[in-house]
PDB file of N, CA and C in Angstrom:
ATOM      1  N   UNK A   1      57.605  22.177  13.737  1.00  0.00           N
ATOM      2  CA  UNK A   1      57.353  23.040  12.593  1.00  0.00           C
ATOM      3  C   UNK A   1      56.728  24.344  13.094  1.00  0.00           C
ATOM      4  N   UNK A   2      57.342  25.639  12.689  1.00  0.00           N
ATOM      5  CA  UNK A   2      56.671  26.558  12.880  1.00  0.00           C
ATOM      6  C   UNK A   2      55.415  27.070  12.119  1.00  0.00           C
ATOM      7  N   UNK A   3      54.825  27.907  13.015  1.00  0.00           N
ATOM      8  CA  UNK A   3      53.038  28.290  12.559  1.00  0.00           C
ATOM      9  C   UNK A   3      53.298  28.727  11.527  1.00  0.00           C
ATOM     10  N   UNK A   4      54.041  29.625  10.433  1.00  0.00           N
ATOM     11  CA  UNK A   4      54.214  29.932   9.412  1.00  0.00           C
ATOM     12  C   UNK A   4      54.543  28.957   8.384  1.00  0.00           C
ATOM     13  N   UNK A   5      54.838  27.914   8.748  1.00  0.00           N
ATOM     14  CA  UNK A   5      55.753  26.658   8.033  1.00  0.00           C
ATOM     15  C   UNK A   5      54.488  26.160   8.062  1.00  0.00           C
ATOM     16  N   UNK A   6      53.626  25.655   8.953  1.00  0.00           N
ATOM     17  CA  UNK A   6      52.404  24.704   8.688  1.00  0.00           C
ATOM     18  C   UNK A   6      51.235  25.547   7.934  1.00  0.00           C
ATOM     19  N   UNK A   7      51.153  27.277   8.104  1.00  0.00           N
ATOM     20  CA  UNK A   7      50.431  27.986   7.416  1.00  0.00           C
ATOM     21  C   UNK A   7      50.500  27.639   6.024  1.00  0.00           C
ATOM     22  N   UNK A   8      52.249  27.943   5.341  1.00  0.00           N
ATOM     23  CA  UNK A   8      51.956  27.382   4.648  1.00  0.00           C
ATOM     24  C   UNK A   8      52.194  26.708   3.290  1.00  0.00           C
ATOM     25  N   UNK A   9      52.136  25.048   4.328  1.00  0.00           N
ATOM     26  CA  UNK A   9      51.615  24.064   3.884  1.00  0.00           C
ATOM     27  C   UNK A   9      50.323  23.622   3.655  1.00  0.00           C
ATOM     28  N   UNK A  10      49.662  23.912   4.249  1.00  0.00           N
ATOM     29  CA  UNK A  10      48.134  24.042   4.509  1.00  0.00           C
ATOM     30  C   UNK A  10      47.501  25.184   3.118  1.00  0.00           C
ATOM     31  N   UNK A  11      48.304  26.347   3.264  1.00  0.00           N
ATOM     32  CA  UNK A  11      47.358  26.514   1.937  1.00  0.00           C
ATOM     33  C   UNK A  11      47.685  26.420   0.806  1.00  0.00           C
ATOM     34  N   UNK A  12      48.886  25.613   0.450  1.00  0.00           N
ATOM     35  CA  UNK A  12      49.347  24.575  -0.984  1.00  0.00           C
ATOM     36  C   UNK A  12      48.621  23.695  -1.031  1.00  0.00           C
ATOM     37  N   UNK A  13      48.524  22.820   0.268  1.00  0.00           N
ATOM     38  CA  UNK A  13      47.647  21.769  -0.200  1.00  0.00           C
ATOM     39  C   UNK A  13      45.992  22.347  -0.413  1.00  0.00           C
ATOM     40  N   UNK A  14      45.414  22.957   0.346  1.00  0.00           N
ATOM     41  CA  UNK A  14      44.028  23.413  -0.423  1.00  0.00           C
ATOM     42  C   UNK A  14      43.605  23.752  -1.528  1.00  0.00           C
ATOM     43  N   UNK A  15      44.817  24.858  -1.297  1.00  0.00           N
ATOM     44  CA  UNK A  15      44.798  25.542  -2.894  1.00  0.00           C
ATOM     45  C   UNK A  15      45.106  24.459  -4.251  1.00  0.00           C
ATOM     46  N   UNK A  16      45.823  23.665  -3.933  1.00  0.00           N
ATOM     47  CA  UNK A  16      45.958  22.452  -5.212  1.00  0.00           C
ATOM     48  C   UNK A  16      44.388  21.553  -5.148  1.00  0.00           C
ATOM     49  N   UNK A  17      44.423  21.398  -3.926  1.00  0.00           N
ATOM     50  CA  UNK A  17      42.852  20.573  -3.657  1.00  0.00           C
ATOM     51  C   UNK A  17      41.519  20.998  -4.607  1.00  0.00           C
ATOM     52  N   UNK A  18      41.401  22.793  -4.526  1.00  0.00           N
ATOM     53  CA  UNK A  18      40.561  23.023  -4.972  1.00  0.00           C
ATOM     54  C   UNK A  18      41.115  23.417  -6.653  1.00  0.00           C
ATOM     55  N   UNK A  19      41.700  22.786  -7.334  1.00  0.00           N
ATOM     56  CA  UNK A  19      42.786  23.194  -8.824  1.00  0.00           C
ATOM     57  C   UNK A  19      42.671  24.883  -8.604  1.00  0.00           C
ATOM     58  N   UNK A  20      42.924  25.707  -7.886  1.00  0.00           N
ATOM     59  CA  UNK A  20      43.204  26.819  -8.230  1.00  0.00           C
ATOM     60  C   UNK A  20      44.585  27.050  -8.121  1.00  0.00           C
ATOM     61  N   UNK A  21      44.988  27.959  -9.293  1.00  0.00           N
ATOM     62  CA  UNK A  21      46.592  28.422  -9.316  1.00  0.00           C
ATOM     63  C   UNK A  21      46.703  29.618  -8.080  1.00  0.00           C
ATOM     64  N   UNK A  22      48.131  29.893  -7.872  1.00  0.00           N
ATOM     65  CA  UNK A  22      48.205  31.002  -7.107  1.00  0.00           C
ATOM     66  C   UNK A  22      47.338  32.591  -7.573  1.00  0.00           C
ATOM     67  N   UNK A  23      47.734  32.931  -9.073  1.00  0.00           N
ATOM     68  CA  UNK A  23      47.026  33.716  -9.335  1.00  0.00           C
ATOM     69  C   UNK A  23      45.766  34.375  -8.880  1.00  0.00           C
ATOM     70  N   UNK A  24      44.988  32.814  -9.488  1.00  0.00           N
ATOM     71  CA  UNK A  24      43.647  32.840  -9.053  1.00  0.00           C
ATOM     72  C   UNK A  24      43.008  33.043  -7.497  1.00  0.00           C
ATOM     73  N   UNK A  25      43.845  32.591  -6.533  1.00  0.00           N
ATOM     74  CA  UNK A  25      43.840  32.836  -5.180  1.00  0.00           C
ATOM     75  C   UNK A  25      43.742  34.065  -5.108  1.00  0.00           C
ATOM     76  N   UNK A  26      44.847  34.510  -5.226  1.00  0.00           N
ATOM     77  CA  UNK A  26      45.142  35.669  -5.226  1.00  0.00           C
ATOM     78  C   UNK A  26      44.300  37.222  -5.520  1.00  0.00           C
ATOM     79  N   UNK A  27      43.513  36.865  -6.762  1.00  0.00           N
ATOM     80  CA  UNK A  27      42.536  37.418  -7.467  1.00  0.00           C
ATOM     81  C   UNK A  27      41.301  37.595  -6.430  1.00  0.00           C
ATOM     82  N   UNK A  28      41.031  36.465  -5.919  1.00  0.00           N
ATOM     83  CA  UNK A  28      39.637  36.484  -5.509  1.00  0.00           C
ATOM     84  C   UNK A  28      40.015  37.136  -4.156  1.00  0.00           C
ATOM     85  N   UNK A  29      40.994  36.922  -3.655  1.00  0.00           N
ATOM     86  CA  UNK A  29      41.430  37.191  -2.216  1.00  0.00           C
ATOM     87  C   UNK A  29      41.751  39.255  -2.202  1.00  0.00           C
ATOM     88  N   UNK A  30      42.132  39.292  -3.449  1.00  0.00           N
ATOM     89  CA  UNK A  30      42.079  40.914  -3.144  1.00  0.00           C
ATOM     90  C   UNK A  30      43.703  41.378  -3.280  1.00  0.00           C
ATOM     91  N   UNK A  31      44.606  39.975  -3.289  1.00  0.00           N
ATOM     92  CA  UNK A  31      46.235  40.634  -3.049  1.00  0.00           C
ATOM     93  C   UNK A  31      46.906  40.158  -4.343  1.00  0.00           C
ATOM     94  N   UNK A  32      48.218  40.130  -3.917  1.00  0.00           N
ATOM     95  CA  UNK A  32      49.320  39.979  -5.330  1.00  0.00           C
ATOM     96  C   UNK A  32      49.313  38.408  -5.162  1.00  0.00           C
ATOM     97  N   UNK A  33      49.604  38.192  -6.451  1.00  0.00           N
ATOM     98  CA  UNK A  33      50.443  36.693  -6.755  1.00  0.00           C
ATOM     99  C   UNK A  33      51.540  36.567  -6.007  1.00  0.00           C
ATOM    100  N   UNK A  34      52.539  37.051  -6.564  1.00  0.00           N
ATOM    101  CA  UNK A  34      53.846  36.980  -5.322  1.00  0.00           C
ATOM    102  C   UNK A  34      53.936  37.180  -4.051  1.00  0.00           C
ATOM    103  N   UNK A  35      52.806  37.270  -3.650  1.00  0.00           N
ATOM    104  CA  UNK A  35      52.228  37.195  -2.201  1.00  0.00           C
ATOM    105  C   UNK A  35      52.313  36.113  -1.499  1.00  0.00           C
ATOM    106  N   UNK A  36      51.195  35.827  -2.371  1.00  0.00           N
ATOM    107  CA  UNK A  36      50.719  34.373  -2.220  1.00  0.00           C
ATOM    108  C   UNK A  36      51.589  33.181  -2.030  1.00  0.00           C
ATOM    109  N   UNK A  37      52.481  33.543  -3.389  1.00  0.00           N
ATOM    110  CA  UNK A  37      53.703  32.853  -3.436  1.00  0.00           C
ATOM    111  C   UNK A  37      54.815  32.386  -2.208  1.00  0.00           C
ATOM    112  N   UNK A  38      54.912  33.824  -1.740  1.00  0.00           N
ATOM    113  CA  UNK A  38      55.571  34.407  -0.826  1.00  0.00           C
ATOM    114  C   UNK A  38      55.121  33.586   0.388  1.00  0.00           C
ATOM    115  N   UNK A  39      54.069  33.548   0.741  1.00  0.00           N
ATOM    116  CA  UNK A  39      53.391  32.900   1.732  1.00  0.00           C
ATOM    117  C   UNK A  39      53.529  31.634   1.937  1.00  0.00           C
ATOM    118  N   UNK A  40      52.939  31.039   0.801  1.00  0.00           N
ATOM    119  CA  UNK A  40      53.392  29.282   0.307  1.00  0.00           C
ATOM    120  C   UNK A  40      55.120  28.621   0.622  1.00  0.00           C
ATOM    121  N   UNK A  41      55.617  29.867   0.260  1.00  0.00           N
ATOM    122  CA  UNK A  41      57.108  29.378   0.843  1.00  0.00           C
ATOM    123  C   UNK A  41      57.903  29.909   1.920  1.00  0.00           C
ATOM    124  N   UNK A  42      56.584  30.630   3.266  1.00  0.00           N
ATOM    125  CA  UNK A  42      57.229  30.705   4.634  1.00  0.00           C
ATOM    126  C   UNK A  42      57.725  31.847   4.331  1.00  0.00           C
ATOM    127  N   UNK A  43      58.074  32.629   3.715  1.00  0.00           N
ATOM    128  CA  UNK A  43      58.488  34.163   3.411  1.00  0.00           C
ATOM    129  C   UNK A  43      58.203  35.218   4.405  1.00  0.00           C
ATOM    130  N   UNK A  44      56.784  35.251   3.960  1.00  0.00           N
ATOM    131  CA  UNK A  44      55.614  36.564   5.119  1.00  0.00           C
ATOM    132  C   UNK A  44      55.124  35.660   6.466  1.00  0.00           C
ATOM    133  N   UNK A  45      54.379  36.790   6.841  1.00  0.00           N
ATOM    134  CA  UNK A  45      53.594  36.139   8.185  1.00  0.00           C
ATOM    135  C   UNK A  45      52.396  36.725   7.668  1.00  0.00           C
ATOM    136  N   UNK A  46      51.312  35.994   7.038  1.00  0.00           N
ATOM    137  CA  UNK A  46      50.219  36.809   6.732  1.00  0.00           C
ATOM    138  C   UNK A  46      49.398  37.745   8.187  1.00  0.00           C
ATOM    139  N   UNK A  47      48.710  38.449   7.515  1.00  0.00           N
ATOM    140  CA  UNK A  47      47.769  39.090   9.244  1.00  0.00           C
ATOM    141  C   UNK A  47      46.703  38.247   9.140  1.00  0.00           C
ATOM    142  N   UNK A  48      45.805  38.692  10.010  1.00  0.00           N
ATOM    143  CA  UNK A  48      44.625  37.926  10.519  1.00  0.00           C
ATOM    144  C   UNK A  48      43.573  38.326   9.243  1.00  0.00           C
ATOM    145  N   UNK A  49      43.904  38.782   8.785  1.00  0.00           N
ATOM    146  CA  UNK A  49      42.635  39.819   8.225  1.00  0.00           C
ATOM    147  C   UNK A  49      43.040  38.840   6.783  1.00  0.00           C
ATOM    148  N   UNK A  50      44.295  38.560   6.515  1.00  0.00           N
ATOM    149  CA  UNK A  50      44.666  37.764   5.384  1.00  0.00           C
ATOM    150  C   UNK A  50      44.380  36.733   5.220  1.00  0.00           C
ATOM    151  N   UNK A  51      44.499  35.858   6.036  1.00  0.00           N
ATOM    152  CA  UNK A  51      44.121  34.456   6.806  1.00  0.00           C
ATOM    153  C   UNK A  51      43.068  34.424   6.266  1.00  0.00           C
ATOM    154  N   UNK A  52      41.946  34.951   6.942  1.00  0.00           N
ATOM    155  CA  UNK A  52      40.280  35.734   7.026  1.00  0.00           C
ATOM    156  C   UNK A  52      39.930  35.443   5.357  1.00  0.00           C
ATOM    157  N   UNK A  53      40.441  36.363   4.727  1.00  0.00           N
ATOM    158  CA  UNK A  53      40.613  36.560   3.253  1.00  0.00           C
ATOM    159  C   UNK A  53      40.822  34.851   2.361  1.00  0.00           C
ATOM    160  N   UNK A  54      42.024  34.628   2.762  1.00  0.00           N
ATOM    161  CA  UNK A  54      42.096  33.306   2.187  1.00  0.00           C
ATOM    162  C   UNK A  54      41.283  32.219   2.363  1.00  0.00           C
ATOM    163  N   UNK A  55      41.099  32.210   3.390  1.00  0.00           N
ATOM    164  CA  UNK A  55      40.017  30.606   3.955  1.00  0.00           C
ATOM    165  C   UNK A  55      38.590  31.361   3.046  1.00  0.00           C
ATOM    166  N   UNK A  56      38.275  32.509   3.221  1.00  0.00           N
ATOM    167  CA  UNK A  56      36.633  32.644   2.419  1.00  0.00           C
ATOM    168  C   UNK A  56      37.044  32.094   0.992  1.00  0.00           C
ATOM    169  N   UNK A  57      38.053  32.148   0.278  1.00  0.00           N
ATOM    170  CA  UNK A  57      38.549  32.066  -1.006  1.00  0.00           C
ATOM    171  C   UNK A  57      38.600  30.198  -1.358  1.00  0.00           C
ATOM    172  N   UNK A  58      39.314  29.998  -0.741  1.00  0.00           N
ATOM    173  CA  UNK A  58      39.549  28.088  -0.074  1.00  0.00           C
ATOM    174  C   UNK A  58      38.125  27.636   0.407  1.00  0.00           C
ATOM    175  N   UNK A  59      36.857  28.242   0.825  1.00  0.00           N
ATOM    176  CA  UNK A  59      35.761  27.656   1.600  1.00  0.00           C
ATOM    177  C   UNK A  59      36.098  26.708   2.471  1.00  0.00           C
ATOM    178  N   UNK A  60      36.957  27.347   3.590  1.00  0.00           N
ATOM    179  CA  UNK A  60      37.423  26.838   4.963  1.00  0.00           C
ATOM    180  C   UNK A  60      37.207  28.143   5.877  1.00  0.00           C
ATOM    181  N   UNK A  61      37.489  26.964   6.990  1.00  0.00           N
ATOM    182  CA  UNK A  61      37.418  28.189   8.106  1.00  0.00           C
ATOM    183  C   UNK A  61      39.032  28.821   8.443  1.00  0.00           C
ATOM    184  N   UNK A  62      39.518  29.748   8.566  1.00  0.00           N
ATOM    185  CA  UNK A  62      40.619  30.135   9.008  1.00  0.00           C
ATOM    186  C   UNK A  62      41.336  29.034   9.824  1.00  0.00           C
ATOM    187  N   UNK A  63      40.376  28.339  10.928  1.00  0.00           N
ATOM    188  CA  UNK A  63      41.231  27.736  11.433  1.00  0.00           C
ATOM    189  C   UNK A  63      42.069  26.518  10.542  1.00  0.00           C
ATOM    190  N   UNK A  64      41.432  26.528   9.595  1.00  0.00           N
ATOM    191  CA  UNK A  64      41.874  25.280   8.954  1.00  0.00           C
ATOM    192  C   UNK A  64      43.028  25.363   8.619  1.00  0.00           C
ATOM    193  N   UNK A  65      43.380  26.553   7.885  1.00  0.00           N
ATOM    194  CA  UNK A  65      44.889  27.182   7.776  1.00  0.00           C
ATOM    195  C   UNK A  65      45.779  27.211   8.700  1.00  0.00           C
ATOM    196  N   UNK A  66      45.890  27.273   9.839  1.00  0.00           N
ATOM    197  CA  UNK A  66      46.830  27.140  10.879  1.00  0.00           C
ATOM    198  C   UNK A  66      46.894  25.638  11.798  1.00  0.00           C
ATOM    199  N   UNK A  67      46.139  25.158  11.034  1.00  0.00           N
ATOM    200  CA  UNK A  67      45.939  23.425  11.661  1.00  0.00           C
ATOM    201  C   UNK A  67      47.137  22.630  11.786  1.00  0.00           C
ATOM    202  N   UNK A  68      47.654  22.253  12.740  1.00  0.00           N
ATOM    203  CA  UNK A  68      48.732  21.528  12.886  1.00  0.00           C
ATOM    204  C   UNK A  68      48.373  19.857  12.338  1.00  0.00           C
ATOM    205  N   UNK A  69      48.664  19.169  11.748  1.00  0.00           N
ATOM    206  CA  UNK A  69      48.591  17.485  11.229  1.00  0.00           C
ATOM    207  C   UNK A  69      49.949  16.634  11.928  1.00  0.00           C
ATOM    208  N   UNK A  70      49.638  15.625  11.916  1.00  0.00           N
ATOM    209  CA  UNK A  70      50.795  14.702  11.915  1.00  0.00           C
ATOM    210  C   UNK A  70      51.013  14.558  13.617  1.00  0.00           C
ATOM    211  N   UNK A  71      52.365  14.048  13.774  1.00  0.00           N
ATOM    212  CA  UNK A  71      53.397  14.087  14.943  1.00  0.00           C
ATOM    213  C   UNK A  71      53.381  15.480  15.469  1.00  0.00           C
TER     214      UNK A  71
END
């Protein structure tokens, strides 16, 4: 799986973890919904600075977002 593919998966599942909608991510994080969106389905390559952004939003560490699981 590529780093963008496990990116994200990783922040669907948080983001459902913590019941926030994309919107709301989105909101607190500073960017668009369809971003977000965008992201969730491997679209973009977020930057570092985005990453950064999201995990403060999620109360994770960045790395958590690029965490490989499984096999």
């Amino acid at each position: 799986m590529e780093i963008r593919e496990v990116f994200a998966r990783n922040l669907r599942i948080l983001r459902k973890a913590r019941g926030l909608s994309q919107e709301e991510v989105a909101h607190r994080a500073g960017i668009d919904r369809t971003y977000v969106s965008a992201l969730e389905r491997s679209v973009y390559n977020p930057s570092i600075d985005v990453v950064d952004r999201l995990a403060q939003v999620l109360e994770v560490e960045p790395s958590a977002l690029l965490k490989r699981t499984g096999a």
